[in-house]
Protein backbone atom coordinates (compact mmCIF):
# COMPACT_ATOMS: atom_id res chain seq x y z
CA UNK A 1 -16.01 -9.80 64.73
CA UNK A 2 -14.12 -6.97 66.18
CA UNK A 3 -12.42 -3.82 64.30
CA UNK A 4 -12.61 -6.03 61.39
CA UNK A 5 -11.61 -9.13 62.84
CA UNK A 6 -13.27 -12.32 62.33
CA UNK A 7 -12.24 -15.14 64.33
CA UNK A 8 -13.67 -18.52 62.35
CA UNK A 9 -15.45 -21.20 64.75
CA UNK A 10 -13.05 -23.99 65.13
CA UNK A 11 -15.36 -27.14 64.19
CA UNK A 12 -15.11 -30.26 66.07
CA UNK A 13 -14.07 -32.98 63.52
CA UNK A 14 -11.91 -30.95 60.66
CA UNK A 15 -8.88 -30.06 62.41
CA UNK A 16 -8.72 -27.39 59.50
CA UNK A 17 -11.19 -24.98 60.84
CA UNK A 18 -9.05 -25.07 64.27
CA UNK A 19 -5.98 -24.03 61.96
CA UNK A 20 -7.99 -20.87 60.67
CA UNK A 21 -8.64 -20.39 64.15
CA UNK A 22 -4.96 -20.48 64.94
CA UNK A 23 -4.26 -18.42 61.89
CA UNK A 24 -6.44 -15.36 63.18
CA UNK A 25 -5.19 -15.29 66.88
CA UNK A 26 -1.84 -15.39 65.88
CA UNK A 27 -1.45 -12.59 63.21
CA UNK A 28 -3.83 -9.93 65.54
CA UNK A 29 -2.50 -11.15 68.72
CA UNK A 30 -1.58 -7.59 69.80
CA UNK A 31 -5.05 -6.08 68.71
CA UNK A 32 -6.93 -8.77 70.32
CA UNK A 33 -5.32 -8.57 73.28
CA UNK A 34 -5.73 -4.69 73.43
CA UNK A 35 -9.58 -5.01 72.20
CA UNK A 36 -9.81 -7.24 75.53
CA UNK A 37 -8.15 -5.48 78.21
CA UNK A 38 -9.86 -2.54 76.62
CA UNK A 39 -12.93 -3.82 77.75
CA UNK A 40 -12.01 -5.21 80.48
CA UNK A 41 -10.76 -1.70 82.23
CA UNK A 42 -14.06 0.09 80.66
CA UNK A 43 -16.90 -2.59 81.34
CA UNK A 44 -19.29 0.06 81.36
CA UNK A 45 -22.89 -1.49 78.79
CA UNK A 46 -21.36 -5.17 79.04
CA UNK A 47 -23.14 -7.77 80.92
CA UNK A 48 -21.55 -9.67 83.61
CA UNK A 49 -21.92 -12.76 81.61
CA UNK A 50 -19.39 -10.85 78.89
CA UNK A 51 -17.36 -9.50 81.00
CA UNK A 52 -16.79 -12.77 82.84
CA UNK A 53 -15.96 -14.43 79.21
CA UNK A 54 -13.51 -11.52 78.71
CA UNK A 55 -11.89 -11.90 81.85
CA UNK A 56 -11.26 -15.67 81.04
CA UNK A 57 -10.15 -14.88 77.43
CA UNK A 58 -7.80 -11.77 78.80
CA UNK A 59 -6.00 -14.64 80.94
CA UNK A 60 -5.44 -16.96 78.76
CA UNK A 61 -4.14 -14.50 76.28
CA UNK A 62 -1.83 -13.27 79.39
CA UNK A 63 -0.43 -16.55 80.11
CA UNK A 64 3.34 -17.28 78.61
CA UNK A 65 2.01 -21.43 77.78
CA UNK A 66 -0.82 -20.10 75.95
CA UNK A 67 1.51 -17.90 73.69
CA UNK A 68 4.41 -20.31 73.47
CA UNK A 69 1.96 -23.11 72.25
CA UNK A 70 0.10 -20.64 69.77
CA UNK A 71 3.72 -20.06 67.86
CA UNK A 72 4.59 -24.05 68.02
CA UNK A 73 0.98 -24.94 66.41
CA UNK A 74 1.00 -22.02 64.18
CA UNK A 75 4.25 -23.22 62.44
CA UNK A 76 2.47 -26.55 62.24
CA UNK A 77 -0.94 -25.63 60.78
CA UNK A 78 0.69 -23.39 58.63
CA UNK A 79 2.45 -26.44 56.12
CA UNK A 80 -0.16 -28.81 57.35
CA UNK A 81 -2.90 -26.53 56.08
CA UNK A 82 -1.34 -26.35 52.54
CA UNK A 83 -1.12 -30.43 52.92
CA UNK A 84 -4.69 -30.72 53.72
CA UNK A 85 -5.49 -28.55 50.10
CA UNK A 86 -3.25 -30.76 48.94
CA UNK A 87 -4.58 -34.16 49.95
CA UNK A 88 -8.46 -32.38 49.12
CA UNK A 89 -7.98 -31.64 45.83
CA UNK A 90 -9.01 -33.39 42.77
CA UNK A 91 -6.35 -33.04 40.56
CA UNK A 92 -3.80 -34.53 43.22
CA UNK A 93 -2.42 -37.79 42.06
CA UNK A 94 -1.13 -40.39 44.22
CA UNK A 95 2.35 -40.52 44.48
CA UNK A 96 2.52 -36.73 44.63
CA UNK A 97 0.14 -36.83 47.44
CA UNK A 98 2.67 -39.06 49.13
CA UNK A 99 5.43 -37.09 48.46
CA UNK A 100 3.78 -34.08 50.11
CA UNK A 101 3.07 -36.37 53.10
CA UNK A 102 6.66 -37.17 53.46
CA UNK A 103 7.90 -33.32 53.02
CA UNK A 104 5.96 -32.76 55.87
CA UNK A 105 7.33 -35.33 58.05
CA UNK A 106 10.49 -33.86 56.96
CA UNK A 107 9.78 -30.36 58.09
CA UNK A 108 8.18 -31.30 61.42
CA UNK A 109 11.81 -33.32 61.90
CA UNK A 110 13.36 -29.90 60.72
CA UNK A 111 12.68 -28.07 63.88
CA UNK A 112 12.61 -30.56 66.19
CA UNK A 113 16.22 -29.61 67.24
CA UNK A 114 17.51 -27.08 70.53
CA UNK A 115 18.09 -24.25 67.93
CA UNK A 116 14.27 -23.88 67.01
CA UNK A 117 12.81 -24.65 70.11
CA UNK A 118 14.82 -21.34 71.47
CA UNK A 119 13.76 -19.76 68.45
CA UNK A 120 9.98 -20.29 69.63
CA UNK A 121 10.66 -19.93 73.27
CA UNK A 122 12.00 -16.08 72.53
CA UNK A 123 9.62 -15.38 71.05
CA UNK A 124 6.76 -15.74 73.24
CA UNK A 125 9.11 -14.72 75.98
CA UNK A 126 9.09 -11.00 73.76
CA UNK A 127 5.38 -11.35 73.06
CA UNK A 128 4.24 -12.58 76.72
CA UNK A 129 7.14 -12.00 78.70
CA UNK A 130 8.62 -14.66 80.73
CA UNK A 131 6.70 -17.55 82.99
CA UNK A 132 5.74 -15.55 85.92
CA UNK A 133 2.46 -17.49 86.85
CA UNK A 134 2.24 -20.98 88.61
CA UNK A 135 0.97 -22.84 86.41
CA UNK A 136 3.83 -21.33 83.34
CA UNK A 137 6.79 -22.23 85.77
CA UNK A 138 5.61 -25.66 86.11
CA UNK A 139 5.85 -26.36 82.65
CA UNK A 140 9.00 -28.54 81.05
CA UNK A 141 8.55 -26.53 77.86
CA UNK A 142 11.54 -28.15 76.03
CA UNK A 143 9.63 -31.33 77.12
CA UNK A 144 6.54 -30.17 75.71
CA UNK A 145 7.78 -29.00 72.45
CA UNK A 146 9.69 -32.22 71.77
CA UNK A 147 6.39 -34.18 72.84
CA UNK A 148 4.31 -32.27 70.71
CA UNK A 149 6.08 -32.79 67.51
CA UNK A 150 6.92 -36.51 68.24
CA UNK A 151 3.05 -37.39 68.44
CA UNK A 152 2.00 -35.66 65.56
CA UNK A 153 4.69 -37.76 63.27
CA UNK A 154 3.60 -41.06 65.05
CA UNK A 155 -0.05 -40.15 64.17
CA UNK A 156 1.09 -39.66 60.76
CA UNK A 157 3.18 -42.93 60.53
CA UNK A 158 0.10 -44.66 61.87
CA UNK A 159 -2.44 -42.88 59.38
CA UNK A 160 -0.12 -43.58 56.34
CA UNK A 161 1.84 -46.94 57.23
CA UNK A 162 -0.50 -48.98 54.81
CA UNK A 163 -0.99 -45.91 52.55
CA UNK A 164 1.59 -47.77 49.43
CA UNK A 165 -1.25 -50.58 49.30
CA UNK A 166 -3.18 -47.88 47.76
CA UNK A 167 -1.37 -46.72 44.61
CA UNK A 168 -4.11 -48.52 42.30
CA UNK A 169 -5.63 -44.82 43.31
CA UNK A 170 -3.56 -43.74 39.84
CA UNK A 171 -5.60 -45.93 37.61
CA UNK A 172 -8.44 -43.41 37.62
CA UNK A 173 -6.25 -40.19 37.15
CA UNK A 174 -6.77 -39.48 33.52
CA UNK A 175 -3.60 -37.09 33.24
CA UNK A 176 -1.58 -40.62 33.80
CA UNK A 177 -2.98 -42.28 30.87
CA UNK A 178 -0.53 -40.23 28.33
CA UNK A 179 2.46 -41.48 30.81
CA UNK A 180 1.94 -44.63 30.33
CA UNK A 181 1.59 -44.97 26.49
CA UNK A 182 -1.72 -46.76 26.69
CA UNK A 183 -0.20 -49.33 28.87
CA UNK A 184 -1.51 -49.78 32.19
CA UNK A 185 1.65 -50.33 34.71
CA UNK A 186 1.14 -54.58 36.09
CA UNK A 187 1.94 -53.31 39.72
CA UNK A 188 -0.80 -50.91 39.54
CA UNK A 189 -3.28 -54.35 38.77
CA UNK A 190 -1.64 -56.39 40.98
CA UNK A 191 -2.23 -53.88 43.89
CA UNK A 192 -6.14 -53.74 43.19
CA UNK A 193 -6.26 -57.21 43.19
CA UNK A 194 -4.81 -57.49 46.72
CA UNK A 195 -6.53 -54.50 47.97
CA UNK A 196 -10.37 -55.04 46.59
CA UNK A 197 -10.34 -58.60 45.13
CA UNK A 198 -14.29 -58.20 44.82
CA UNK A 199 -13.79 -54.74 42.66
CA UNK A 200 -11.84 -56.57 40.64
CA UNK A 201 -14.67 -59.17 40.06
CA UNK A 202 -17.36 -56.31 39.80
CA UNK A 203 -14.79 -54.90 37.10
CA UNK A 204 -15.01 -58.20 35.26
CA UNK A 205 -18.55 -58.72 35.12
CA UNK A 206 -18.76 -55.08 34.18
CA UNK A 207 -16.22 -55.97 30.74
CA UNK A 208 -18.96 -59.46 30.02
CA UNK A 209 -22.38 -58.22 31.14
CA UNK A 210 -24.23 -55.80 28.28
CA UNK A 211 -25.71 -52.20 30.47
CA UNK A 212 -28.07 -51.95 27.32
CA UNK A 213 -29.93 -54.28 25.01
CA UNK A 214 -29.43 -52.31 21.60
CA UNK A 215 -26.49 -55.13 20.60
CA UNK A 216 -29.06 -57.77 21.06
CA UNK A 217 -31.48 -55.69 19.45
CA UNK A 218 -28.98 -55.45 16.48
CA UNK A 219 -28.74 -59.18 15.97
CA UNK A 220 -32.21 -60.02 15.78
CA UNK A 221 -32.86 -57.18 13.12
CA UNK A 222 -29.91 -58.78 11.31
CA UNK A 223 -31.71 -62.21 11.56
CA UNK A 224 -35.11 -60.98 10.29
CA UNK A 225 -32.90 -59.85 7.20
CA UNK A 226 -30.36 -62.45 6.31
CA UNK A 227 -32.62 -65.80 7.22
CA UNK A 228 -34.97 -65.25 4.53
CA UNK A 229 -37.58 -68.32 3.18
CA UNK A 230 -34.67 -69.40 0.62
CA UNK A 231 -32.21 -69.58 3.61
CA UNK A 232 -33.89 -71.10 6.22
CA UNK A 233 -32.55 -74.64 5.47
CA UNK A 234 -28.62 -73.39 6.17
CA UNK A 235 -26.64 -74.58 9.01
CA UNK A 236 -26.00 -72.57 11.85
CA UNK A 237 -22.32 -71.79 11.09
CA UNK A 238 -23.35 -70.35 7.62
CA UNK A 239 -26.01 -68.48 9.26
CA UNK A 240 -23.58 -66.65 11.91
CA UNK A 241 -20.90 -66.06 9.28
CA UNK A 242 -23.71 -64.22 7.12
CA UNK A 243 -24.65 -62.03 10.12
CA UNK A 244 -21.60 -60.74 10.68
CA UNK A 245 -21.15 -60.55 7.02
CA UNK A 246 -24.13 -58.01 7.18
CA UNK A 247 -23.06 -56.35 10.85
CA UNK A 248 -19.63 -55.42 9.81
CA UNK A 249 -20.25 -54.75 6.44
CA UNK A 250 -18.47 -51.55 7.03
CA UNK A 251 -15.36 -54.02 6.86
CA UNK A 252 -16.01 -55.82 3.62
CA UNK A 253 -16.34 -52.68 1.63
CA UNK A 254 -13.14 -51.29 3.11
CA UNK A 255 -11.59 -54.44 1.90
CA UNK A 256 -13.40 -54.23 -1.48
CA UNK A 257 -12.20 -50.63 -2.03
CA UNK A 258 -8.54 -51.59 -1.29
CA UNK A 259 -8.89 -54.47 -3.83
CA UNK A 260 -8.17 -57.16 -1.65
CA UNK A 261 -11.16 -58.36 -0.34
CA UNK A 262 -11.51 -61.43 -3.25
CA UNK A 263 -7.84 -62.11 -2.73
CA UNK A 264 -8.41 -62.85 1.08
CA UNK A 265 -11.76 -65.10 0.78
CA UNK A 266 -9.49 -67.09 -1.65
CA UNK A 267 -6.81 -67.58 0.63
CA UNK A 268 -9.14 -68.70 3.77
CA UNK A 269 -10.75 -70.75 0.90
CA UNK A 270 -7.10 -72.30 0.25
CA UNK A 271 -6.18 -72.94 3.82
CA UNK A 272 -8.82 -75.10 4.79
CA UNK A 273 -8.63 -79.40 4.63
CA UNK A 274 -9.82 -80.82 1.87
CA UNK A 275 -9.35 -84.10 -0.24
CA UNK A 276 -8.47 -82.18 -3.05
CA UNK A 277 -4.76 -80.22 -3.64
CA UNK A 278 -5.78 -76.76 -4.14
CA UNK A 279 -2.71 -75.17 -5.68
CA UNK A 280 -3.29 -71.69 -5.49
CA UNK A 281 -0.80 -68.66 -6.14
């Protein structure tokens, strides 16, 4: 930190922390560099270890490639930052994850034309000044910039080119449910299926297979009550039908309090086979 300035570590893996890094160089560019060179002409209570580092930093900060590269990259970071919050967050669905994926594309083909490469070249050119060193005139900048941006959209075609196989992703965004009327969209199934075959099967088993015993519980405390000493000569049909009987009961006095339970039982009565011509209205 210096005169208030905090310059974030760029980390190694999230290409993130290198944008915050970008970020902070380019908005204090001026102050940094006059921090530097401030030092540098006053070295007096700096080590030569510090004053070497300050050197190195002072010429990189001098150098026209090292300015022209920080304006091209901060452009970049800038909407590829607010993708990256984008992409993190948990309330992103799918397809407008996608869509933000493809409006990015679409910006970095945006200026990838003559008019903004000037655009970026004048500036560093009022920032730095012009190539003066070696190593600056040697650069194809217009080559460079062009190179720059056509990499970064074939890494993102690459990243992304299988990216639709994953739009089962929606089926566990709650905010869809309401959008699709308590229907789950077939594509969206069909997708899963191709994509993890074996979730599908874990799904499955999930939907058979009890995760507690308290329904089997349930059935045998039915069975201590309904197969009493006077029923235990019934058949095993009657004896299922009573257990539900007593398990749902919930049902039957619904039915009874609408008045139509007696009606139904002598309907089902009606329907089924028998010898005798049951006439019943």
């Amino acid at each position: 930190m210096a005169n208030n300035i905090e310059i974030p570590s760029p980390g190694e893996t999230r290409w993130y922390y290198r944008a915050r890094t970008i970020d902070v160089i380019f908005k204090n560019y001026q102050h940094l560099h006059g921090i530097l060179k401030k030092v540098n002409d006053n070295p007096f209570g700096w080590d030569d270890d510090s004053i070497s580092l300050i050197v190195g930093l002072l010429g990189h900060l001098d150098r026209f490639s090292f300015y022209f590269l920080l304006c091209l990259f901060y452009r970049i970071f800038e909407q590829s930052s607010i993708l990256y919050a984008i992409l993190q967050g948990r309330e992103t669905d799918f397809n407008y994850g996608m869509r933000k994926v493809e409006n990015f594309k679409s910006f970095l083909g945006s200026i990838r034309n003559d008019v903004e490469f000037d655009m970026n070249y004048q500036k560093a050119v009022d920032e730095a000044g012009s190539p003066v060193t070696r190593i600056d005139l040697n650069v194809n900048y217009k080559q460079l910039y062009f190179q720059i941006l056509d990499t970064i959209v074939g890494m993102l075609n690459e990243r992304f080119k299988d990216i639709q196989s994953f739009g089962f992703l929606d089926l566990v965004n709650p905010k869809l449910f309401r959008n699709w009327g308590g229907k789950v969209p077939s594509d969206k199934i069909d997708l899963l299926k191709e994509s993890l075959p074996e979730v599908v099967k874990l799904l499955k088993m999930n939907g058979v297979f009890s995760l507690t015993s308290a329904s089997v519980e349930r059935s045998f405390s039915c069975l201590k009550r309904v197969k009493t000493y006077l029923r235990a000569t019934m058949t095993q049909d009657h004896l299922s039908s009573l257990c539900r009987i007593s398990i749902h009961k919930d049902i039957l006095k619904s039915k009874k309090d609408a008045h139509t339970l007696h009606e139904q039982v002598l309907v089902k009565f009606a329907e089924k086979p028998r010898r005798l011509a049951f006439l019943y209205k």
